[in-house]
N, C-alpha and C. Protein backbone atom coordinates (compact mmCIF):
# COMPACT_ATOMS: atom_id res chain seq x y z
N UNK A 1 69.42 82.69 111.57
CA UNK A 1 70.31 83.75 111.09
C UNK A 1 69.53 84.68 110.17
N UNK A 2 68.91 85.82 110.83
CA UNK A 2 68.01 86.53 109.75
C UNK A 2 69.04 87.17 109.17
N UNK A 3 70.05 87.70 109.06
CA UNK A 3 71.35 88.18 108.23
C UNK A 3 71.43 87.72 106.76
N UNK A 4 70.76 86.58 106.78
CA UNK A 4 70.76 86.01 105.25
C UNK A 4 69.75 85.99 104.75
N UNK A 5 68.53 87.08 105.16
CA UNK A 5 67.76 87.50 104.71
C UNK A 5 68.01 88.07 103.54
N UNK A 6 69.22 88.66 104.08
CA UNK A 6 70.12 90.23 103.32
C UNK A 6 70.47 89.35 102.45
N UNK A 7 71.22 87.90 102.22
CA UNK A 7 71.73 87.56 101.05
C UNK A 7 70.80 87.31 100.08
N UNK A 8 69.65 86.91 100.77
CA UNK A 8 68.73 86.26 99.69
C UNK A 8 68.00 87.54 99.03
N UNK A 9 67.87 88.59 99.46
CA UNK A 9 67.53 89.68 98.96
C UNK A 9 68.08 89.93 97.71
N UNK A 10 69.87 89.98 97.98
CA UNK A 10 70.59 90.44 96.90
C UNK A 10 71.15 89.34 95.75
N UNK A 11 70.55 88.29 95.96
CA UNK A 11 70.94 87.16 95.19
C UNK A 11 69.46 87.61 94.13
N UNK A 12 68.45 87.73 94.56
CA UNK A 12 66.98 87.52 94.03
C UNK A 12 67.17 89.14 93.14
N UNK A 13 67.23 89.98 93.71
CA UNK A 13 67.65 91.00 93.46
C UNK A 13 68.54 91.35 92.05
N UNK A 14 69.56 90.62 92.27
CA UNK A 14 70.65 90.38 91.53
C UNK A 14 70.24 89.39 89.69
N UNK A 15 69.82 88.78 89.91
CA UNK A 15 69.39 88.06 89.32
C UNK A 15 68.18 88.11 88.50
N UNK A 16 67.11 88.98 89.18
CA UNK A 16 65.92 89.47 88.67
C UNK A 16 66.56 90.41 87.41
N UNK A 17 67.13 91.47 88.03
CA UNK A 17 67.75 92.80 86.82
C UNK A 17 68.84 91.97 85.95
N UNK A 18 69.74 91.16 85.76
CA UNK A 18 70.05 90.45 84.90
C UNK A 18 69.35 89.79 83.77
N UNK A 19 68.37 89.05 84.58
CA UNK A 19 67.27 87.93 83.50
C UNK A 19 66.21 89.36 82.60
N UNK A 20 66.55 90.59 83.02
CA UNK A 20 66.44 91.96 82.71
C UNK A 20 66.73 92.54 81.34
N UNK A 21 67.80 92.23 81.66
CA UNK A 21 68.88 92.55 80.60
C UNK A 21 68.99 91.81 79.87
N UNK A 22 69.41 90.34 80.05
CA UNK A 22 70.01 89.18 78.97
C UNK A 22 68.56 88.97 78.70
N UNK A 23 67.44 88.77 79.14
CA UNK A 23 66.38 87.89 78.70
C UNK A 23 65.75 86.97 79.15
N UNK A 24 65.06 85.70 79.40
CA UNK A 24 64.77 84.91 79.86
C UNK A 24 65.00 83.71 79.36
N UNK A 25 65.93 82.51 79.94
CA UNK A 25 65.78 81.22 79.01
C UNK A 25 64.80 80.30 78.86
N UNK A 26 63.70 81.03 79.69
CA UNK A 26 62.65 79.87 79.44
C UNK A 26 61.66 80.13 78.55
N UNK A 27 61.23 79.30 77.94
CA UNK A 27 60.09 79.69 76.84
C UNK A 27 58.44 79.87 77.56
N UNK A 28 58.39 79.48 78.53
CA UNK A 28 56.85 80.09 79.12
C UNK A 28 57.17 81.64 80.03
N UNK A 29 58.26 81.97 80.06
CA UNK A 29 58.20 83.56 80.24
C UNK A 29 58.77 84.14 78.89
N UNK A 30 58.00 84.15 77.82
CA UNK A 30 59.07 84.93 77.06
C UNK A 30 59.62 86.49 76.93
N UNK A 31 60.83 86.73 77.12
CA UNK A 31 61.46 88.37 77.45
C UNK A 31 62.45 88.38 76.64
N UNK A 32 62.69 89.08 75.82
CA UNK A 32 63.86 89.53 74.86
C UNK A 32 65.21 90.00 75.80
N UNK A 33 64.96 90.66 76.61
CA UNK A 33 66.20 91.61 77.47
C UNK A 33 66.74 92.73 76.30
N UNK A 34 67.83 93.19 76.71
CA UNK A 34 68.58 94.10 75.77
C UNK A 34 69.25 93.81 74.81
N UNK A 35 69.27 93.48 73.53
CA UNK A 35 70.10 93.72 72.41
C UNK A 35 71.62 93.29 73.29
N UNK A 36 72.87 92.41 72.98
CA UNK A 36 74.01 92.54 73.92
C UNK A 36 75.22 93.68 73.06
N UNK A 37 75.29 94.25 74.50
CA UNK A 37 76.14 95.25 73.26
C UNK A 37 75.46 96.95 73.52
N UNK A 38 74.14 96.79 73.62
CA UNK A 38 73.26 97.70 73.24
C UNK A 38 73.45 98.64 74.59
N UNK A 39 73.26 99.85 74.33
CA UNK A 39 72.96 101.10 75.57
C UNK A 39 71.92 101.93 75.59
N UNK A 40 71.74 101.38 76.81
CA UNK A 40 70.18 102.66 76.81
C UNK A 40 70.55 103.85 78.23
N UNK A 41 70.44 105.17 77.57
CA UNK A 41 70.54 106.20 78.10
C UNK A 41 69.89 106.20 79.51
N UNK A 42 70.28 106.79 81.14
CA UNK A 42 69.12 106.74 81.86
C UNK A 42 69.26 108.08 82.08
N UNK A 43 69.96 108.53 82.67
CA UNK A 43 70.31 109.62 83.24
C UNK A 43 71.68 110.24 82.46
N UNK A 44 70.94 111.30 81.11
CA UNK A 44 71.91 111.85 80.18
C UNK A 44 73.20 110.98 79.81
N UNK A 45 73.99 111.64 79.85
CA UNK A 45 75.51 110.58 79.52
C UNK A 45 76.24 110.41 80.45
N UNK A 46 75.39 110.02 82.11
CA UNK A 46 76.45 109.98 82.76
C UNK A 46 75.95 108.56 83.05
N UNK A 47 74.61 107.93 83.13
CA UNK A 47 74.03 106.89 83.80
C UNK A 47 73.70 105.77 83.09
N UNK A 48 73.99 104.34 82.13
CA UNK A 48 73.34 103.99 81.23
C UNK A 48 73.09 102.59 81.42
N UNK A 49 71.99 101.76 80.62
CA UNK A 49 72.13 100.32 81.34
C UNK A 49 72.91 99.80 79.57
N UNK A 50 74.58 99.14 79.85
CA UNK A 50 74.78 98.47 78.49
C UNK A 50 75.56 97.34 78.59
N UNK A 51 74.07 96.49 78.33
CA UNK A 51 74.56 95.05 78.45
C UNK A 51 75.72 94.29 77.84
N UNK A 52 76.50 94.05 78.73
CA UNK A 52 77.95 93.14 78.28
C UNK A 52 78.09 91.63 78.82
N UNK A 53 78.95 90.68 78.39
CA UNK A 53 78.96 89.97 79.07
C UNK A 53 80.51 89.35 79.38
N UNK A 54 80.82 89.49 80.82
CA UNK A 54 82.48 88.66 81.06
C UNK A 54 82.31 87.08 81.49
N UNK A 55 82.96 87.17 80.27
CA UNK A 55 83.35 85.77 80.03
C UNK A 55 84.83 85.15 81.02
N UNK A 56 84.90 86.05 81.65
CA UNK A 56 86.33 85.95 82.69
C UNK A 56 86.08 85.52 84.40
N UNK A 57 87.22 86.06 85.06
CA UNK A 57 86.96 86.02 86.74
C UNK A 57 86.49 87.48 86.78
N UNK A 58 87.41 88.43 86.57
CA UNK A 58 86.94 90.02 86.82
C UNK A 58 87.35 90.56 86.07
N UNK A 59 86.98 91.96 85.79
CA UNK A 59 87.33 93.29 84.63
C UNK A 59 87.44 92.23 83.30
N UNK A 60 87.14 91.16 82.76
CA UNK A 60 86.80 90.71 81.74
C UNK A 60 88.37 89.32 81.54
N UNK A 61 89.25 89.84 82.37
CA UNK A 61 90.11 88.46 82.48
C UNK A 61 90.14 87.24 82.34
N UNK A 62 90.39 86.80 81.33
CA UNK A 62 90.35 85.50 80.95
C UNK A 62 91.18 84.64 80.80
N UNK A 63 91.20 83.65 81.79
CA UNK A 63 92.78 82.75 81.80
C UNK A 63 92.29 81.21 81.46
N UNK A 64 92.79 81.23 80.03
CA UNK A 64 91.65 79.36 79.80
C UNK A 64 92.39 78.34 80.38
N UNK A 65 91.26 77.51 80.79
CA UNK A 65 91.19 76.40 81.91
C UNK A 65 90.90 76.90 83.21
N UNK A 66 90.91 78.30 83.61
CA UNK A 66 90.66 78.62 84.84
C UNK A 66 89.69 79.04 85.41
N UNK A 67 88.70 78.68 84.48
CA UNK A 67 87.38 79.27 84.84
C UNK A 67 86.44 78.31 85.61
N UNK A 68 86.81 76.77 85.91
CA UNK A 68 86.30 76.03 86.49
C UNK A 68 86.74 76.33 87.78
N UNK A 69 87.98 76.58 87.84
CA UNK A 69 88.78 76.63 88.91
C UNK A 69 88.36 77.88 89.78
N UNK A 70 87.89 78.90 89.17
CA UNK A 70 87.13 80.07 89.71
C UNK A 70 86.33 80.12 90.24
N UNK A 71 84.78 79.16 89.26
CA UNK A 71 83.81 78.77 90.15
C UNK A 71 84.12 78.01 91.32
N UNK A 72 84.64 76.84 91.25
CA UNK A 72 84.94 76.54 92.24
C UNK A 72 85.12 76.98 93.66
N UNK A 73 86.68 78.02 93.47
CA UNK A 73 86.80 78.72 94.81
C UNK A 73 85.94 79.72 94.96
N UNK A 74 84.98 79.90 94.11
CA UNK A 74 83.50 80.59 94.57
C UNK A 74 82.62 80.26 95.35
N UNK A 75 82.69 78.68 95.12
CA UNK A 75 81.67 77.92 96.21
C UNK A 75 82.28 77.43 97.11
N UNK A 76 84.01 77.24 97.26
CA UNK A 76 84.39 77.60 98.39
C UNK A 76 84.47 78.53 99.46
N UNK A 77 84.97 79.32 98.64
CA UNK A 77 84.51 80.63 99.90
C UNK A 77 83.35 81.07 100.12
N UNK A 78 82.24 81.10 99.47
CA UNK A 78 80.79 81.00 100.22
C UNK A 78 80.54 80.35 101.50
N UNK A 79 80.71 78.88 100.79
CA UNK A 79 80.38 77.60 102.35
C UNK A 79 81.26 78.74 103.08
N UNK A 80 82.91 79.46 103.05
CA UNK A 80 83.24 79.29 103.87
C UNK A 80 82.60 80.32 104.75
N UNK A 81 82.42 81.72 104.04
CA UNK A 81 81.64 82.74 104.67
C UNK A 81 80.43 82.52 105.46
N UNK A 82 79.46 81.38 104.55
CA UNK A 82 78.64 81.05 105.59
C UNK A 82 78.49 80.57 106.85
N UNK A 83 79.59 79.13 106.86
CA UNK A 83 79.99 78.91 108.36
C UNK A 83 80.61 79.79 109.08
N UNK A 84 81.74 80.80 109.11
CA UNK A 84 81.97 81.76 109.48
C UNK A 84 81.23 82.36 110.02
N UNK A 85 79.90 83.24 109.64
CA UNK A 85 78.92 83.31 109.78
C UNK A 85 78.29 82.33 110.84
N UNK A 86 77.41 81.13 110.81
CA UNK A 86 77.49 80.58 111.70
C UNK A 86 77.96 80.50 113.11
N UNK A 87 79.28 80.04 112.93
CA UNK A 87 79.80 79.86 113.86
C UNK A 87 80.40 81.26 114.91
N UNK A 88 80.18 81.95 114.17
CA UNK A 88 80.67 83.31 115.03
C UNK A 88 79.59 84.51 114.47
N UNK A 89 78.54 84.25 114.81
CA UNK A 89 77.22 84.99 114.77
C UNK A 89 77.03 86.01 115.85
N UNK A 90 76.88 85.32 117.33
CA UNK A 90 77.20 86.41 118.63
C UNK A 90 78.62 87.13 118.49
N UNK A 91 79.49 86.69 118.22
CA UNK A 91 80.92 87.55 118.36
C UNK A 91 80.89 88.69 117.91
N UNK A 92 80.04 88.69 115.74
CA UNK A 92 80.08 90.00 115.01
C UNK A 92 78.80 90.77 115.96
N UNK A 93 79.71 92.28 115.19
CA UNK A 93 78.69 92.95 115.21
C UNK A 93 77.90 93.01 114.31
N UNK A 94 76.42 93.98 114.29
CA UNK A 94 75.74 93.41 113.56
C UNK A 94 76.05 94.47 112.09
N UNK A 95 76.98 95.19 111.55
CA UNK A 95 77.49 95.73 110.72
C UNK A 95 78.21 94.37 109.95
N UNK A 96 79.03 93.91 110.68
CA UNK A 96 80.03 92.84 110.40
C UNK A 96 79.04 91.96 109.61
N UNK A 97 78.12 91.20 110.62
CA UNK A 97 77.29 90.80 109.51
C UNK A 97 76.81 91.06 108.34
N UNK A 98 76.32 92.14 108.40
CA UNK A 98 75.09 92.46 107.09
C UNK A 98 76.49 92.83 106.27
N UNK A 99 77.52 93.51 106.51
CA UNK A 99 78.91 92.99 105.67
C UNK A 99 78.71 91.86 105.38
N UNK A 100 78.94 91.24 105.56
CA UNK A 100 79.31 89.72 105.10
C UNK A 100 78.02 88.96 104.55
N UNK A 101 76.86 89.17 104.92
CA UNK A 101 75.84 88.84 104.43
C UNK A 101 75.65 89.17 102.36
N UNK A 102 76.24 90.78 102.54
CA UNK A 102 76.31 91.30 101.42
C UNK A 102 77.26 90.73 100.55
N UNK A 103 78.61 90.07 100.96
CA UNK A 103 79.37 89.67 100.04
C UNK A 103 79.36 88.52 99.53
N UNK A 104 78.77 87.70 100.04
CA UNK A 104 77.91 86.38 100.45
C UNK A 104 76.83 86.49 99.24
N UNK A 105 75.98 88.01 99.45
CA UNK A 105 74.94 87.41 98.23
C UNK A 105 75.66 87.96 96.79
N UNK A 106 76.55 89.10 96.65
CA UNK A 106 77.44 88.60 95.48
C UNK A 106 77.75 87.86 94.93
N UNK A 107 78.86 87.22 95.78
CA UNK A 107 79.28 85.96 95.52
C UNK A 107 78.23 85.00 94.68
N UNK A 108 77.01 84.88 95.41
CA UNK A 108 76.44 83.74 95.42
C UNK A 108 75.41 84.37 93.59
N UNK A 109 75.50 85.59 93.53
CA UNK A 109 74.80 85.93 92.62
C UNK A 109 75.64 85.88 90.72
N UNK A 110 77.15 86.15 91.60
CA UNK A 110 77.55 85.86 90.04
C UNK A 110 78.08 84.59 89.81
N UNK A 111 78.21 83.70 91.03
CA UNK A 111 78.50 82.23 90.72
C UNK A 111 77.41 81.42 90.33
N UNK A 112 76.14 82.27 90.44
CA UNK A 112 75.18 81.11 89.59
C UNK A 112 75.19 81.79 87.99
N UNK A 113 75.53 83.17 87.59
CA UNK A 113 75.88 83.15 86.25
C UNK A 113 76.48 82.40 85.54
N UNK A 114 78.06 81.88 86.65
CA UNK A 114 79.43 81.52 86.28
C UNK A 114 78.86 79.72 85.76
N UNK A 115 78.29 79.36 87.06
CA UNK A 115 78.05 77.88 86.76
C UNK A 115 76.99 77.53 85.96
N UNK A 116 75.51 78.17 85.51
CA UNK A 116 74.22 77.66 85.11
C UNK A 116 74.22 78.27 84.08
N UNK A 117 75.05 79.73 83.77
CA UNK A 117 74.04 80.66 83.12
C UNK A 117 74.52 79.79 81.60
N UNK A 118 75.33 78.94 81.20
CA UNK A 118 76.10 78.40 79.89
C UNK A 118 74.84 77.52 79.67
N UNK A 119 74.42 77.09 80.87
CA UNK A 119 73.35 75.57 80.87
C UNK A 119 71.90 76.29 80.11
N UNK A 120 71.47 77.60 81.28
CA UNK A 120 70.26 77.32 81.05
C UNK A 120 70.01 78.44 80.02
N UNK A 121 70.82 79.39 79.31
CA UNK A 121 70.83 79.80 77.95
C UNK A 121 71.13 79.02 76.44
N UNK A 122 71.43 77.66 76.95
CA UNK A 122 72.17 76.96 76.02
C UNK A 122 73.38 77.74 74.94
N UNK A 123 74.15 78.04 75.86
CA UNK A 123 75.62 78.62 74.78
C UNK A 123 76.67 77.80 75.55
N UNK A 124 76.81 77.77 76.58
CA UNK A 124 78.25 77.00 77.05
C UNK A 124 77.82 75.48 78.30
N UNK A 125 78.81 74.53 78.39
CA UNK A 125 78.24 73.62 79.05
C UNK A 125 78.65 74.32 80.94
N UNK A 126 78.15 73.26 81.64
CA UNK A 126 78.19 73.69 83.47
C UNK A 126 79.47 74.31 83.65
N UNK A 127 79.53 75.15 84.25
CA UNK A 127 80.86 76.10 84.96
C UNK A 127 81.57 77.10 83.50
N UNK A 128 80.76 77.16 82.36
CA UNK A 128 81.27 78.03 81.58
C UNK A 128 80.50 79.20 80.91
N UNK A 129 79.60 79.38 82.25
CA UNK A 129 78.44 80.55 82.05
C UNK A 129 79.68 81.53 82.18
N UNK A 130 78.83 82.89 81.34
CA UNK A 130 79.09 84.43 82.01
C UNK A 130 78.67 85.31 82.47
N UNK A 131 78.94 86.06 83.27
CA UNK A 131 78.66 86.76 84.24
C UNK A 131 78.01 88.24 83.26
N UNK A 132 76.49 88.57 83.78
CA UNK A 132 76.43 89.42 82.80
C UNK A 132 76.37 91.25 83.92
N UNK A 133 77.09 91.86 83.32
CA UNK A 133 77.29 92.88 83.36
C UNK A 133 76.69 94.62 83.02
N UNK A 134 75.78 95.50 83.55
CA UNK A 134 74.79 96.00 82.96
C UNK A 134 75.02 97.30 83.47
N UNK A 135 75.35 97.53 84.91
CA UNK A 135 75.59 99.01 84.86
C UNK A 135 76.69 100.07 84.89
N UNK A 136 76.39 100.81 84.35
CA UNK A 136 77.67 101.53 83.37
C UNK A 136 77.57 102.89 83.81
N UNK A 137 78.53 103.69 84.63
CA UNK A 137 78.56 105.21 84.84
C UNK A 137 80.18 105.60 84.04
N UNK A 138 79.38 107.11 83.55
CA UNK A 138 80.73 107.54 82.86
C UNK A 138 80.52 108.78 82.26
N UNK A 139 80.95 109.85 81.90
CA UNK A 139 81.16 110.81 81.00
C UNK A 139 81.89 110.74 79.93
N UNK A 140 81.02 110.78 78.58
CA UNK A 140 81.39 110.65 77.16
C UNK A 140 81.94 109.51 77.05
N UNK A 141 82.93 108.97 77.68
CA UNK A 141 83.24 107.60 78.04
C UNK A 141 83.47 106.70 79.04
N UNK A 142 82.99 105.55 78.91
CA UNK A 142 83.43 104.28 80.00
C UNK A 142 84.03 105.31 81.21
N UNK A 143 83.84 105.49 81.90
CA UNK A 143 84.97 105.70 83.22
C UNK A 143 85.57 105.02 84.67
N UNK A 144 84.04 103.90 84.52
CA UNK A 144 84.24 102.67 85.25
C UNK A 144 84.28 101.43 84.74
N UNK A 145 84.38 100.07 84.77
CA UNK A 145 83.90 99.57 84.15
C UNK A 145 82.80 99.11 84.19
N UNK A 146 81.75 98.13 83.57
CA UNK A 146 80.40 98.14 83.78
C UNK A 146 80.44 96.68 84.46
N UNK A 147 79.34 96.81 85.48
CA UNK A 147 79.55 96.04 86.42
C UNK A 147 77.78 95.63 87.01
N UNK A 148 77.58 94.75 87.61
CA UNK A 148 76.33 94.20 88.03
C UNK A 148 75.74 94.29 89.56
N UNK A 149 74.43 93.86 90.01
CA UNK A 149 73.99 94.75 91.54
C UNK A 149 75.39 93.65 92.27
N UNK A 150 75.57 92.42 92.50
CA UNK A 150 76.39 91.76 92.67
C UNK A 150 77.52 92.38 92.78
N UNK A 151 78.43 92.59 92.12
CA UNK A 151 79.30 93.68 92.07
C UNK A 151 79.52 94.38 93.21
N UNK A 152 78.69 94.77 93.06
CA UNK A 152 78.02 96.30 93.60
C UNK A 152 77.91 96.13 95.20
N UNK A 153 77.41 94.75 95.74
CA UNK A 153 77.18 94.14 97.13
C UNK A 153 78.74 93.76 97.44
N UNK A 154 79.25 93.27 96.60
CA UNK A 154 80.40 92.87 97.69
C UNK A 154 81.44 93.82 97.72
N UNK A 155 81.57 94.89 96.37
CA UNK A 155 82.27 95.92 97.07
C UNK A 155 81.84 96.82 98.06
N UNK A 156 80.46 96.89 98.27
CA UNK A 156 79.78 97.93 99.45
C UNK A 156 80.21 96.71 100.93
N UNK A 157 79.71 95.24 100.38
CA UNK A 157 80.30 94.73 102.31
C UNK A 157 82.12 94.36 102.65
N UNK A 158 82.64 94.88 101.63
CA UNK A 158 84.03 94.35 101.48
C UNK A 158 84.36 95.69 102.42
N UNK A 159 84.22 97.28 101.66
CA UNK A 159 84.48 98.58 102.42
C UNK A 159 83.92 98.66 103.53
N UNK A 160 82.70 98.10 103.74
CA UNK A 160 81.56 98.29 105.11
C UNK A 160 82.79 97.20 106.09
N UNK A 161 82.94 95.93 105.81
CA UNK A 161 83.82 94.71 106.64
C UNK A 161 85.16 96.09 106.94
N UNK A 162 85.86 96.74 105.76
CA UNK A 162 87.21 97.22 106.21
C UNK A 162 87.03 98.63 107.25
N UNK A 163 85.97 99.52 107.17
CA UNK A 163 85.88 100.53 107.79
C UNK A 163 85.73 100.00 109.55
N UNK A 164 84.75 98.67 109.45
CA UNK A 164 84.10 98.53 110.40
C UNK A 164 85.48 97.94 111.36
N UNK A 165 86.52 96.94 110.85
CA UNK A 165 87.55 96.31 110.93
C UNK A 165 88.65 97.31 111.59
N UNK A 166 88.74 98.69 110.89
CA UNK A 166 89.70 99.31 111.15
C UNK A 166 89.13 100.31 112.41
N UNK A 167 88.16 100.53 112.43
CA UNK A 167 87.02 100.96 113.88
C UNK A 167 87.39 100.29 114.97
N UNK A 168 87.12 98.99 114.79
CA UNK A 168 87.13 98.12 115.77
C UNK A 168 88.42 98.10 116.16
N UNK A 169 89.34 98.40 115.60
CA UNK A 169 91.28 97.96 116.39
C UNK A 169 91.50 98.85 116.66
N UNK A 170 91.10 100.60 116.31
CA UNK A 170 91.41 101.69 116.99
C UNK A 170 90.65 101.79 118.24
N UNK A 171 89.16 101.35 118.65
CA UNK A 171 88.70 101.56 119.73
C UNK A 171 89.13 100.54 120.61
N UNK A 172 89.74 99.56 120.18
CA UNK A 172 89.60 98.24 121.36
C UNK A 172 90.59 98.54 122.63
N UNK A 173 90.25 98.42 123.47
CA UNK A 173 91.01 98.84 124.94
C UNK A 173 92.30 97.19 125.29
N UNK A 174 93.15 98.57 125.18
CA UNK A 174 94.33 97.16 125.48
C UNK A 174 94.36 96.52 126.88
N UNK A 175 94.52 95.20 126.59
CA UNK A 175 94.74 94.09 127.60
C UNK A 175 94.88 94.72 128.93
N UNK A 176 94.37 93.98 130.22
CA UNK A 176 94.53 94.53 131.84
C UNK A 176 95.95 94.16 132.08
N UNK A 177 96.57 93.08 131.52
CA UNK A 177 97.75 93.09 132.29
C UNK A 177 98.58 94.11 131.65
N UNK A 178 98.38 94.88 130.51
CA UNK A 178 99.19 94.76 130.15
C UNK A 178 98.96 96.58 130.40
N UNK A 179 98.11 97.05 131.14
CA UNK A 179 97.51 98.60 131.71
C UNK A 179 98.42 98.07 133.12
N UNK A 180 98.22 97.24 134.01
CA UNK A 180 98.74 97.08 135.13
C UNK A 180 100.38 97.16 134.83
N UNK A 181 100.72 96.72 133.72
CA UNK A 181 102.58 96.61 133.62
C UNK A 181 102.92 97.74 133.18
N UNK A 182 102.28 98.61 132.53
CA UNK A 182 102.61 100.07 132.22
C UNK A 182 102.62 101.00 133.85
N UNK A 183 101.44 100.59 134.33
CA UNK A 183 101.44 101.63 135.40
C UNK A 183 102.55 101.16 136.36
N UNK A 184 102.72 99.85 136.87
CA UNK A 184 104.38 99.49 137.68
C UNK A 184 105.38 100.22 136.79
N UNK A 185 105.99 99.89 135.71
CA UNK A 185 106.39 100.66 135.21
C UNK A 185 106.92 102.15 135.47
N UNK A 186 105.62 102.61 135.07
CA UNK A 186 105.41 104.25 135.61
C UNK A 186 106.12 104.79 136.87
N UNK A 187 105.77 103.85 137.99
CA UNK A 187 105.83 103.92 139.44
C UNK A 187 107.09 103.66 139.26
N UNK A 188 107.81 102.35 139.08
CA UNK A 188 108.85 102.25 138.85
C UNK A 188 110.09 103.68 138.36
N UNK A 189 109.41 104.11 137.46
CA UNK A 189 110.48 105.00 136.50
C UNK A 189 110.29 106.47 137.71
N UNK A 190 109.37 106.66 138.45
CA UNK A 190 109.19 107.83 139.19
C UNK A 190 109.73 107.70 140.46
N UNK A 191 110.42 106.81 141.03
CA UNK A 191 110.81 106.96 142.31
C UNK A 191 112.11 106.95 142.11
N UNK A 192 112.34 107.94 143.34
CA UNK A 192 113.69 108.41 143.03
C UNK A 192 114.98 107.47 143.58
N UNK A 193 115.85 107.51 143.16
CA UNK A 193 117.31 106.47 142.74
C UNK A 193 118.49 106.66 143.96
C-alpha cells in the first residue's frame, strides 16, 4: 500500500515542526522550541507561528475523564481507517485514498501528542499528553483558531473524501434494470389506448 507513504510523510512531518515549537524531550538533542505562549511574526500580521497547547479533544474542549476515552477512539478509528484501506484498496479511487491516507496521518499525528507527549516531556502520565498547536492566521486578531500540520491533513482529506464522494454519486450511471424499466415504461405510456 504505497498510500501510506502519504501517512508516514505527514505523521514525520507533523511531528518534526512540533518537536519545533515545544522543544525536544531528550537531552542528547538539546532544542529550546518557542517560549509557550510566545508569537513570532512570519508574514506581517496576517501569518504567525504561536505556540499553544490543547489540553482537550478539539478547539481546546475539555471534558475531565474524557480524555482517555478520546485517545482511545483515536486508535480506534485509525486501525479502523487502515483496514478500510486494506481491504478496499482496488475499489477506491486513488483520490479516495491519498484522502484517507491524509486523515490517517492526522489522526495518527495528534494521537501520539495525546498519548506520549505527557510521558516523554514529563508533565502528565500516558494518555494525558497535549496536542500542541502552532499555526495561527489572522488579522489584528485570532481569526482562526491555531491549529497544527495534522490539523491541517485531515481537514484537507476530510473535504478532498467529501468533494470526491459527492462527484462520485452525481456521475454514477443508474442501475440496467432499472434504464430497461424506465424505457418499458416509456413504451408503455406512448401507445395509444
Amino acid at each position: 500500500m504505497a498510500v501510506l507513504w502519504i501517512t508516514v510523510i505527514v505523521v514525520l512531518f507533523d511531528q518534526t515542526t512540533k518537536m519545533m515549537v515545544k522543544g525536544s524531550p531528550w537531552h542528547w538533542l538539546p532544542f529550546d522550541g518557542i517560549p509557550y505562549g510566545h508569537s513570532l511574526p512570519l508574514i506581517d500580521d496576517v501569518f504567525r507561528i504561536t505556540y499553544i497547547e490543547n489540553p482537550g479533544i478539539a478547539f481546546g474542549i475539555n471534558i475531565p475523564g474524557f480524555k482517555v476515552v478520546f485517545a482511545l477512539f483515536s486508535i480506534v478509528a485509525s486501525v479502523a481507517i487502515l483496514v478500510y484501506l486494506k481491504r478496499n484498496l482496488y475499489r477506491l479511487s486513488i483520490g479516495e485514498r491519498i484522502a484517507l491516507a491524509l486523515i490517517l496521518g492526522g489522526a495518527v499525528g495528534n494521537l501520539i501528542d495525546r498519548v506520549f507527549y505527557g510521558v516523554l516531556f514529563h508533565e502528565q502520565p500516558l494518555f494525558y499528553g497535549r496536542v500542541v498547536d502552532f499555526i495561527d492566521f489572522g488579522i489584528h486578531r485570532n481569526m482562526f483558531p491555531v491549529f497544527n500540520v495534522a490539523d491541517s491533513c485531515v481537514t484537507i482529506g476530510v473535504a478532498l473524501l467529501v468533494i470526491l464522494l459527492m462527484r462520485h454519486k452525481q456521475v454514477q450511471p443508474a442501475e440496467p434494470g432499472a434504464i430497461e424499466s424506465a424505457e418499458a415504461s416509456e413504451e408503455h405510456i406512448a401507445l395509444p389506448s
